[in-house]
PDB file of N, CA and C in Angstrom:
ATOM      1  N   UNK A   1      84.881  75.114  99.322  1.00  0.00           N
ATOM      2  CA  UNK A   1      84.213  76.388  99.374  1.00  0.00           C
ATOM      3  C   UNK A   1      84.860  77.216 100.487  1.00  0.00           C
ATOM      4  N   UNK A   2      84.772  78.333 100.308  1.00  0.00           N
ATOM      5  CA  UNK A   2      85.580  79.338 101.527  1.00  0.00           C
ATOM      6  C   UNK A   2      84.094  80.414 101.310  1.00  0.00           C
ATOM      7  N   UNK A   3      84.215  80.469 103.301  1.00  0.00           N
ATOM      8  CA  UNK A   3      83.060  80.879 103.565  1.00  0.00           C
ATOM      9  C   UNK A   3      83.417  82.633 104.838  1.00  0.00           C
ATOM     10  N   UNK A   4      82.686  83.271 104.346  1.00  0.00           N
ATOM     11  CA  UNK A   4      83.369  84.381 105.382  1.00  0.00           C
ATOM     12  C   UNK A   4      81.679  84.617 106.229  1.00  0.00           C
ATOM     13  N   UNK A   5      82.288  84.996 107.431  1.00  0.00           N
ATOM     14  CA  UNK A   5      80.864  85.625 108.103  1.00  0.00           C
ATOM     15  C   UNK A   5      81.815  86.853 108.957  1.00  0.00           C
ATOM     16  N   UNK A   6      80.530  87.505 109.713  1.00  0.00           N
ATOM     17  CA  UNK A   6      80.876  88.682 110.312  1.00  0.00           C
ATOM     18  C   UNK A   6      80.168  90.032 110.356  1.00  0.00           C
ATOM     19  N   UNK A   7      80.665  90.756 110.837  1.00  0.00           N
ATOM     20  CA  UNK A   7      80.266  92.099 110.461  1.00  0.00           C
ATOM     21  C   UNK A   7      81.454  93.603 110.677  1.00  0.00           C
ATOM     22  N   UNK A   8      80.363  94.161 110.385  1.00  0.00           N
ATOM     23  CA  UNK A   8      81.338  95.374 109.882  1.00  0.00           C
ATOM     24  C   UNK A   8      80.984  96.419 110.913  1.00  0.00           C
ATOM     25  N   UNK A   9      81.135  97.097 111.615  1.00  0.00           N
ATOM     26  CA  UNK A   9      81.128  97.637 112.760  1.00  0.00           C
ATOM     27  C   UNK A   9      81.238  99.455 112.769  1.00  0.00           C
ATOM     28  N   UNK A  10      80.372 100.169 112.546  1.00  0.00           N
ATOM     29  CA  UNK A  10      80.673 101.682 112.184  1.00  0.00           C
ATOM     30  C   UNK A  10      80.843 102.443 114.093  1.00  0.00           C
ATOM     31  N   UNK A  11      81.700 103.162 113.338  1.00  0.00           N
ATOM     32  CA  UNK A  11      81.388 104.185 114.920  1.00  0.00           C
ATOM     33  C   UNK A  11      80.905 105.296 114.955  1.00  0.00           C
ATOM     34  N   UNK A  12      80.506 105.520 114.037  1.00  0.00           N
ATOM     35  CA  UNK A  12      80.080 107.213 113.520  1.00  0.00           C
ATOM     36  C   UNK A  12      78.910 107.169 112.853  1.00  0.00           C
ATOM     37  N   UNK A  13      78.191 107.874 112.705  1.00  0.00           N
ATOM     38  CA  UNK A  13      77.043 108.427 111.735  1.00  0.00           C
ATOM     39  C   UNK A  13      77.289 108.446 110.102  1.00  0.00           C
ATOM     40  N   UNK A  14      78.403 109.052 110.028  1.00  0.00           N
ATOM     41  CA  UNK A  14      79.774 109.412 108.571  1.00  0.00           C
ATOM     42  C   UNK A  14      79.976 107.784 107.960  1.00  0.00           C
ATOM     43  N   UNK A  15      80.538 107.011 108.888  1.00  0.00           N
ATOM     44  CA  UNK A  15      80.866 105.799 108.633  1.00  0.00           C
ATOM     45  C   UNK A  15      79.530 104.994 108.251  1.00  0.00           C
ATOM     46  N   UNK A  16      78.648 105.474 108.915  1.00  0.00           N
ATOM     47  CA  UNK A  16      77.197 104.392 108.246  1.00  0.00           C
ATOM     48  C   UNK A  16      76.782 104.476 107.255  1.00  0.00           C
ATOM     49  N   UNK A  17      76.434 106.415 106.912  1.00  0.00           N
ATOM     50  CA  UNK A  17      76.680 107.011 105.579  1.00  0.00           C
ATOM     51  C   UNK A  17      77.069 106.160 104.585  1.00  0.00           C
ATOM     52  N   UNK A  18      78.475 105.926 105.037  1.00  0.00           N
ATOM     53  CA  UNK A  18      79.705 105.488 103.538  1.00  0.00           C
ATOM     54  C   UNK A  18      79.388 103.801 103.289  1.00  0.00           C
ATOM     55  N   UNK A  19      78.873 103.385 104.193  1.00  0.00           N
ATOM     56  CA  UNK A  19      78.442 101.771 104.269  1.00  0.00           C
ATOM     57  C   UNK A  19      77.030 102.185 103.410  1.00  0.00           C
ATOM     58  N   UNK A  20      76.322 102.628 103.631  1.00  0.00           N
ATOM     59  CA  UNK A  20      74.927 102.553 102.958  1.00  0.00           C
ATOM     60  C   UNK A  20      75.129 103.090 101.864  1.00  0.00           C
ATOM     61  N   UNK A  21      75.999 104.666 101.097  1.00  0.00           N
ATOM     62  CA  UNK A  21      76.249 105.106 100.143  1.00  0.00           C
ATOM     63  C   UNK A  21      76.935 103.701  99.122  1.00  0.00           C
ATOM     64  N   UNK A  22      77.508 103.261  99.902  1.00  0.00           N
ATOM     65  CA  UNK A  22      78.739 102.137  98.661  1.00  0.00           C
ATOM     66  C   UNK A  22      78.135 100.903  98.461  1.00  0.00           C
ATOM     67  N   UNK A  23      76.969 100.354  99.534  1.00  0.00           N
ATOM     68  CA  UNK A  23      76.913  98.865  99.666  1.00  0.00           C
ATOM     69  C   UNK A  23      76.479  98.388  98.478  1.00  0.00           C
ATOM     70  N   UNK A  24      75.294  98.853  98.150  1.00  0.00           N
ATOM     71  CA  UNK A  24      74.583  98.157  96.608  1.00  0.00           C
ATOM     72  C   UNK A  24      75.193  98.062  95.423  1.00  0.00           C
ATOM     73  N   UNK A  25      76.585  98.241  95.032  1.00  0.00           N
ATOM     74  CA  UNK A  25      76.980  98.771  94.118  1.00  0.00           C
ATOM     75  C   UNK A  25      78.374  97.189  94.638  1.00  0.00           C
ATOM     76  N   UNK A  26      78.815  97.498  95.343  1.00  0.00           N
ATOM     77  CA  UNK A  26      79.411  96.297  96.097  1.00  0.00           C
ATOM     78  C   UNK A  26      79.087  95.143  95.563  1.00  0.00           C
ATOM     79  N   UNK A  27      77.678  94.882  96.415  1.00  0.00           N
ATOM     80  CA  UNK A  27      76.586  94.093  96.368  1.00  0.00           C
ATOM     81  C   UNK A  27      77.221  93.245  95.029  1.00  0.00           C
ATOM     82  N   UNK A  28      76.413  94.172  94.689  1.00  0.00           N
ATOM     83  CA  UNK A  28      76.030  93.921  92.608  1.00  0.00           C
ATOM     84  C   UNK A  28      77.395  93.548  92.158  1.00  0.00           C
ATOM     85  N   UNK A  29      78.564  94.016  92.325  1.00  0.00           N
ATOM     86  CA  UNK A  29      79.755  93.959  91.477  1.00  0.00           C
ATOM     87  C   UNK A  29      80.362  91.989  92.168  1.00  0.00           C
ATOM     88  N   UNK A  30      80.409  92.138  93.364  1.00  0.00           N
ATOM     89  CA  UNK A  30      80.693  90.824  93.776  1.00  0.00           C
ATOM     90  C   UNK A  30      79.725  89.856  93.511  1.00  0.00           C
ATOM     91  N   UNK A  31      78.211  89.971  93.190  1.00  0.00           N
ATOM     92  CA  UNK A  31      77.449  89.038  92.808  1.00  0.00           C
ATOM     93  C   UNK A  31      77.817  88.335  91.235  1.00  0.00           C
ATOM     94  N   UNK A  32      78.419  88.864  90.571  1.00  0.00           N
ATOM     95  CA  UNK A  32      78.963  88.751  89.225  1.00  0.00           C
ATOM     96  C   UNK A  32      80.186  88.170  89.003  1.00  0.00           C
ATOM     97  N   UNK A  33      81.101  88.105  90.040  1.00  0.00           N
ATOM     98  CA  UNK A  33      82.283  87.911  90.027  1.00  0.00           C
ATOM     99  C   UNK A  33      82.519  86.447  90.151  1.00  0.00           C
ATOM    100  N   UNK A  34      83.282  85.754  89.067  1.00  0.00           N
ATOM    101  CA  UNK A  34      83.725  84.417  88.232  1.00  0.00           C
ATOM    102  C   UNK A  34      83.767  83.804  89.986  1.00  0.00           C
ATOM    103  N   UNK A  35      82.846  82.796  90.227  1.00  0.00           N
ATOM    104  CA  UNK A  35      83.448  81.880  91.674  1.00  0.00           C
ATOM    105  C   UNK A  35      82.374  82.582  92.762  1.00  0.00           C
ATOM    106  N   UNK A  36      81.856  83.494  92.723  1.00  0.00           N
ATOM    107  CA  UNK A  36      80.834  83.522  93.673  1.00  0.00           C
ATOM    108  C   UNK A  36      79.672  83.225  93.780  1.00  0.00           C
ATOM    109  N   UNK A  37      79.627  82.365  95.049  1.00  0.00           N
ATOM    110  CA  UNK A  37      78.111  81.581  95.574  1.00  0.00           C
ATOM    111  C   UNK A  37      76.933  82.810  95.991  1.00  0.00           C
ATOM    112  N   UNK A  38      77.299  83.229  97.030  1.00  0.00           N
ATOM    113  CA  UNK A  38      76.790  83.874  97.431  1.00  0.00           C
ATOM    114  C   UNK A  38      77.234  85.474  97.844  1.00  0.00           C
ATOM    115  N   UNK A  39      76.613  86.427  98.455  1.00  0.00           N
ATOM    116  CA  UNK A  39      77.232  87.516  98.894  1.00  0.00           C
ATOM    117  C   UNK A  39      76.312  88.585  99.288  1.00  0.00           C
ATOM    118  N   UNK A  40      76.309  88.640 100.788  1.00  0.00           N
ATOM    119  CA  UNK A  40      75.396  89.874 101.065  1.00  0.00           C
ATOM    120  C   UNK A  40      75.785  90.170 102.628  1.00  0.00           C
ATOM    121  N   UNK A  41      75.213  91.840 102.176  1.00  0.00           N
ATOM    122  CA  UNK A  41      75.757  92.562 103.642  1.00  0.00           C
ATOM    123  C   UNK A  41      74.163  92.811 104.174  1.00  0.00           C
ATOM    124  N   UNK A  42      74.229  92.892 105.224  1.00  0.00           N
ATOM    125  CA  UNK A  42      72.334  93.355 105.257  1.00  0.00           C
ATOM    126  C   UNK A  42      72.772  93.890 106.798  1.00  0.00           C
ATOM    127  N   UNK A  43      71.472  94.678 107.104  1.00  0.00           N
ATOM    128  CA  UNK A  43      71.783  95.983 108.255  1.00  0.00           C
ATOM    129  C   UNK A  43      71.178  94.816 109.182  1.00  0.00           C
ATOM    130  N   UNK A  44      71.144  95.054 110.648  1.00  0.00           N
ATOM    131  CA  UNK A  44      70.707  94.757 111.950  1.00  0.00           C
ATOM    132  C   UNK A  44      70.113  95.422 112.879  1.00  0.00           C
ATOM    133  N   UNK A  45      69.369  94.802 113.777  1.00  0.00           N
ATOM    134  CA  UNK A  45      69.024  95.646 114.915  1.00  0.00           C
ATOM    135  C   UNK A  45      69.582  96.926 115.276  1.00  0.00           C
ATOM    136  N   UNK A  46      71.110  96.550 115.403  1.00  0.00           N
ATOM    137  CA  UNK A  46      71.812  97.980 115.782  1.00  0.00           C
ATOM    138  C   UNK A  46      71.475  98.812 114.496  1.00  0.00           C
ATOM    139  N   UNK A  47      71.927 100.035 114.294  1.00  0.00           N
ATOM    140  CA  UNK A  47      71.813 100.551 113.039  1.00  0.00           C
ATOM    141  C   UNK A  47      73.293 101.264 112.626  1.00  0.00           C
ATOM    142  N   UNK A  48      74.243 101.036 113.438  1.00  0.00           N
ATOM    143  CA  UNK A  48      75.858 100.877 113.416  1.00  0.00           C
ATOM    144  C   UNK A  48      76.514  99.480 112.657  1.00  0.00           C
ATOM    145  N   UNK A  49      75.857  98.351 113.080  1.00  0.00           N
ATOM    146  CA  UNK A  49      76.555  97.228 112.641  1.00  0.00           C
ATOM    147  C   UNK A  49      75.201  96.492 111.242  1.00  0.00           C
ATOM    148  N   UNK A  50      76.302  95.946 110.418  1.00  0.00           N
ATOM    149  CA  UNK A  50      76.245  95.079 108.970  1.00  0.00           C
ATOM    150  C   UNK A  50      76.743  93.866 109.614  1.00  0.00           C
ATOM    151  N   UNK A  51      75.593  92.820 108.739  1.00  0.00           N
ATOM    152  CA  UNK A  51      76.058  91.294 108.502  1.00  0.00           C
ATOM    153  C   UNK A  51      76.674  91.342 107.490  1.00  0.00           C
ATOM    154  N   UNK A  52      77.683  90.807 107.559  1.00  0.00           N
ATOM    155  CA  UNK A  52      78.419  89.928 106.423  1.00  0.00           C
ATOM    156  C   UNK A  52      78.400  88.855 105.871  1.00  0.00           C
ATOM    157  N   UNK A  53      78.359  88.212 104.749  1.00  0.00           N
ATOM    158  CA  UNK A  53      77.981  86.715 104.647  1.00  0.00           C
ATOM    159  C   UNK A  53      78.679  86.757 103.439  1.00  0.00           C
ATOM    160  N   UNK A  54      79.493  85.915 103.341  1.00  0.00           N
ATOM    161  CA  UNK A  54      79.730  85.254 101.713  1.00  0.00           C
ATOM    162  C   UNK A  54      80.570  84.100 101.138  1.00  0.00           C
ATOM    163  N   UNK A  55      80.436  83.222 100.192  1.00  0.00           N
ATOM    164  CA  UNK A  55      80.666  82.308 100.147  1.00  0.00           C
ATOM    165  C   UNK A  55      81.267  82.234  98.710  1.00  0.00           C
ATOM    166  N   UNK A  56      82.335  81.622  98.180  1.00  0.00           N
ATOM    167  CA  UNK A  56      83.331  81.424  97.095  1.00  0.00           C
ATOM    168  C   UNK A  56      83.119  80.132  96.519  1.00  0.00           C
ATOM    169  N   UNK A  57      83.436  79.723  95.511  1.00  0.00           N
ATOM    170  CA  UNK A  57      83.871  77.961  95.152  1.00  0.00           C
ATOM    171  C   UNK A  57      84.948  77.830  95.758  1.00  0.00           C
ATOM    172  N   UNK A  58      86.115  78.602  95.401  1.00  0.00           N
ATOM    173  CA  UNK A  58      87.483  77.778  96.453  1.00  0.00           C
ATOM    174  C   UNK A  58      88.241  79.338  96.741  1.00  0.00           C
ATOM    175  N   UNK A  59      89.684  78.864  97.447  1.00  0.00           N
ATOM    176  CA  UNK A  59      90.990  79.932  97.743  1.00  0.00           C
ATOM    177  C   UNK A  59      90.882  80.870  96.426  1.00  0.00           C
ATOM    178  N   UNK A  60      91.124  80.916  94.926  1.00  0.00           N
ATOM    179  CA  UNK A  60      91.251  81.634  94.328  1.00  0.00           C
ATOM    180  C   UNK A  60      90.526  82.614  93.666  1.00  0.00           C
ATOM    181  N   UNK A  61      88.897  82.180  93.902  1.00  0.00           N
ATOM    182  CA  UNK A  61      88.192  83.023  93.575  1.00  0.00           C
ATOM    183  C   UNK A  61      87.901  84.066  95.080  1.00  0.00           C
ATOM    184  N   UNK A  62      87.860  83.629  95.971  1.00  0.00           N
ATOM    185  CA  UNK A  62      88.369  84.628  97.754  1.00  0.00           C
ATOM    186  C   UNK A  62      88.879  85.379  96.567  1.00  0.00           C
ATOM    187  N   UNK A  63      90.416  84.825  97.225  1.00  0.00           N
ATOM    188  CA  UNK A  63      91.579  85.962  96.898  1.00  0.00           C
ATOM    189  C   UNK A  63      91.438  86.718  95.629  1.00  0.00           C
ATOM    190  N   UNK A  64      90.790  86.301  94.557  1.00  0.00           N
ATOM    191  CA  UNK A  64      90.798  87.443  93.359  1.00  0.00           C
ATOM    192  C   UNK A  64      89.502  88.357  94.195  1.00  0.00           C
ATOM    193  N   UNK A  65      88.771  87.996  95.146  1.00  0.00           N
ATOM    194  CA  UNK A  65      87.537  88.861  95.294  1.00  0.00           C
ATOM    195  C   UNK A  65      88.125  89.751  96.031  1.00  0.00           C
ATOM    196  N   UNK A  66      89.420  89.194  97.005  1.00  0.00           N
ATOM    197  CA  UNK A  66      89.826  90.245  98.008  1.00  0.00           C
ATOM    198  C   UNK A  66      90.831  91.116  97.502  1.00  0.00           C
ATOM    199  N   UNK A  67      91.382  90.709  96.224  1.00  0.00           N
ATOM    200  CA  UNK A  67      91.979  91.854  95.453  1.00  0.00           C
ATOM    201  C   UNK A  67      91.158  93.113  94.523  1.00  0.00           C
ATOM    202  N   UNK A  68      90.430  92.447  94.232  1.00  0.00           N
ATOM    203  CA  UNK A  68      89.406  93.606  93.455  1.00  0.00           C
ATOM    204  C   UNK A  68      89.039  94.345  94.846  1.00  0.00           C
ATOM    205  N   UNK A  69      88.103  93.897  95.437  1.00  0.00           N
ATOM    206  CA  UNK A  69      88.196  94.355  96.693  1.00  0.00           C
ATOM    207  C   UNK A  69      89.017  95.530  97.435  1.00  0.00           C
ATOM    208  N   UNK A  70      89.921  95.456  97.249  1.00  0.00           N
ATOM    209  CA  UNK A  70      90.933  96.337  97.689  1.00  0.00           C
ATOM    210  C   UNK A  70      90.875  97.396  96.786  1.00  0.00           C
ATOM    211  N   UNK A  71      90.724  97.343  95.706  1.00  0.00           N
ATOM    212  CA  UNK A  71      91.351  98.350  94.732  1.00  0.00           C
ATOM    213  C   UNK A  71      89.956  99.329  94.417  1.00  0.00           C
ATOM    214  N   UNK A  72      89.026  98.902  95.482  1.00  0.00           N
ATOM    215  CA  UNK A  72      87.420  99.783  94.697  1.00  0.00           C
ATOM    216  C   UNK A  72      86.860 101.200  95.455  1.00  0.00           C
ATOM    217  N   UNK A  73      86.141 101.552  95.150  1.00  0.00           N
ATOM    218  CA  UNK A  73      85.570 102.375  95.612  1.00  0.00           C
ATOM    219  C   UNK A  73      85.149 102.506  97.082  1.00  0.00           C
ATOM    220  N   UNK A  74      84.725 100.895  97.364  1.00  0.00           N
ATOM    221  CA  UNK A  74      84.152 100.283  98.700  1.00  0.00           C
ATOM    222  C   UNK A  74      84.914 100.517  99.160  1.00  0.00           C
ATOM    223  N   UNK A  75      86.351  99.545  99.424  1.00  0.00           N
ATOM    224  CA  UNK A  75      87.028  99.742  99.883  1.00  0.00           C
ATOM    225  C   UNK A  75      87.802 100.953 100.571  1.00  0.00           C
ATOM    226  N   UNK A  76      87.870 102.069  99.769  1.00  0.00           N
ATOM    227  CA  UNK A  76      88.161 103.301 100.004  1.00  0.00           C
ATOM    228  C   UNK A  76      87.439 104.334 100.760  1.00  0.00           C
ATOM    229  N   UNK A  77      86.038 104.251 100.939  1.00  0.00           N
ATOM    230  CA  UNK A  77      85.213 104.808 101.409  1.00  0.00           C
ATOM    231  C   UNK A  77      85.013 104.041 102.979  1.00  0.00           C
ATOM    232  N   UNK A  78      85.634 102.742 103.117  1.00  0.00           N
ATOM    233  CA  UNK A  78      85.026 101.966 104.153  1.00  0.00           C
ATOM    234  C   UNK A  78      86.155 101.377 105.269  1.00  0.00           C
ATOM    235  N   UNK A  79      87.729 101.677 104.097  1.00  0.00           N
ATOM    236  CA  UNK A  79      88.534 101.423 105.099  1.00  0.00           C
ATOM    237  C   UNK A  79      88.794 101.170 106.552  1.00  0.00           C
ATOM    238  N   UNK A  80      88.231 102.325 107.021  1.00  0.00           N
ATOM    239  CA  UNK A  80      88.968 102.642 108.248  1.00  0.00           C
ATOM    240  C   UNK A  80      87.460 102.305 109.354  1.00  0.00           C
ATOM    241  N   UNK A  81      86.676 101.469 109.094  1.00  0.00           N
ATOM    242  CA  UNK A  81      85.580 100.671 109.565  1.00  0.00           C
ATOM    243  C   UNK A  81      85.972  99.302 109.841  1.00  0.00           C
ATOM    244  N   UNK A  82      85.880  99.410 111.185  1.00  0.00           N
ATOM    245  CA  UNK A  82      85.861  98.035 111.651  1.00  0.00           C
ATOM    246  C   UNK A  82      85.226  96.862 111.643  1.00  0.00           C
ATOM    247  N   UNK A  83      86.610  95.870 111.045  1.00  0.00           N
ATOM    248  CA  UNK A  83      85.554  94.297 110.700  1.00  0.00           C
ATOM    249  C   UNK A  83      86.055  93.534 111.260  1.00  0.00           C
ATOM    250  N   UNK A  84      85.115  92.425 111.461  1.00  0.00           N
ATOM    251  CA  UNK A  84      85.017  91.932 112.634  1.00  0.00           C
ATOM    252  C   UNK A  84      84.637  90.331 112.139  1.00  0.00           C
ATOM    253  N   UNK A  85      85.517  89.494 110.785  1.00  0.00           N
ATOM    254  CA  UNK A  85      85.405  88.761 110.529  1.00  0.00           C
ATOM    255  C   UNK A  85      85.873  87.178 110.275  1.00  0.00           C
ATOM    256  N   UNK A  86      85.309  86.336 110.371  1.00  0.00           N
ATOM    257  CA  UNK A  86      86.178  84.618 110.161  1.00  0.00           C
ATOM    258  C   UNK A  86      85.770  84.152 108.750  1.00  0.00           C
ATOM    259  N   UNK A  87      87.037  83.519 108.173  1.00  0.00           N
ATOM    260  CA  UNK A  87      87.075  83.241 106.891  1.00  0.00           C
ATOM    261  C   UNK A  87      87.462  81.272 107.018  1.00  0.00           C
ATOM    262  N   UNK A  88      86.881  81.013 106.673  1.00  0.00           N
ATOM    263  CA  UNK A  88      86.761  79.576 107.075  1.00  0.00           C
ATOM    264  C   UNK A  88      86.588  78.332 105.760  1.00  0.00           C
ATOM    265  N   UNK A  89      87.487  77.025 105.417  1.00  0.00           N
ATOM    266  CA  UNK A  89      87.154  76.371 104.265  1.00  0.00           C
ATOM    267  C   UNK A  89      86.152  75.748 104.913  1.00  0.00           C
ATOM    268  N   UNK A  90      85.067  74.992 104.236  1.00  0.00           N
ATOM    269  CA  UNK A  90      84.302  74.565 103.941  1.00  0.00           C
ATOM    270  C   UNK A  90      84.243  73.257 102.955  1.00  0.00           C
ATOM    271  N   UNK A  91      83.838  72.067 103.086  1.00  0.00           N
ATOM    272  CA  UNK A  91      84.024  70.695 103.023  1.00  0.00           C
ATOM    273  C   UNK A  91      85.404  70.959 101.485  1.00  0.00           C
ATOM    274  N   UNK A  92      84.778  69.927 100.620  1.00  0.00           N
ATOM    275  CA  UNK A  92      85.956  70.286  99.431  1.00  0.00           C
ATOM    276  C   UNK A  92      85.549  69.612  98.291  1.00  0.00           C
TER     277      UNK A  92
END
């Protein structure tokens, strides 16, 4: 299993915006995706910083998540937001 934690780190008002405008839609699209355990961002105390949490069956379903990933909407809107994350295997 490959396991990511972390968070996502806004510096702006704009940037929290684009995290709260995109997340559910995220959410939903990676909850569906062939190999995923788990997956959720959820807000914190601060109201700048997101938890990250998510969990794969193995390396190839990650990497197909971090290619879709790249190519979405999220991604584009969220770029330039700082993350602040460890991607780690998990037994086997």
């Amino acid at each position: 299993m490959i396991r990511l934690r972390g968070q996502l780190v806004c510096m702006t008002a704009e940037e929290r915006s684009a995290v709260l405008a995109h997340m559910g839609e995220h959410i939903r699209l990676t909850q569906t995706e062939p190999g995923c355990l788990s997956f959720d961002i959820s807000e914190t105390d601060d109201p700048f910083t997101f938890e990250v949490m998510e969990a794969f069956r193995d390396r190839e379903a990650f990497d197909l998540h971090q290619a879709r990933t790249r190519e979405s909407d999220w991604f584009m809107a969220t770029r330039g937001i700082l993350r602040d994350f460890r991607v780690e295997e998990v037994g086997d």
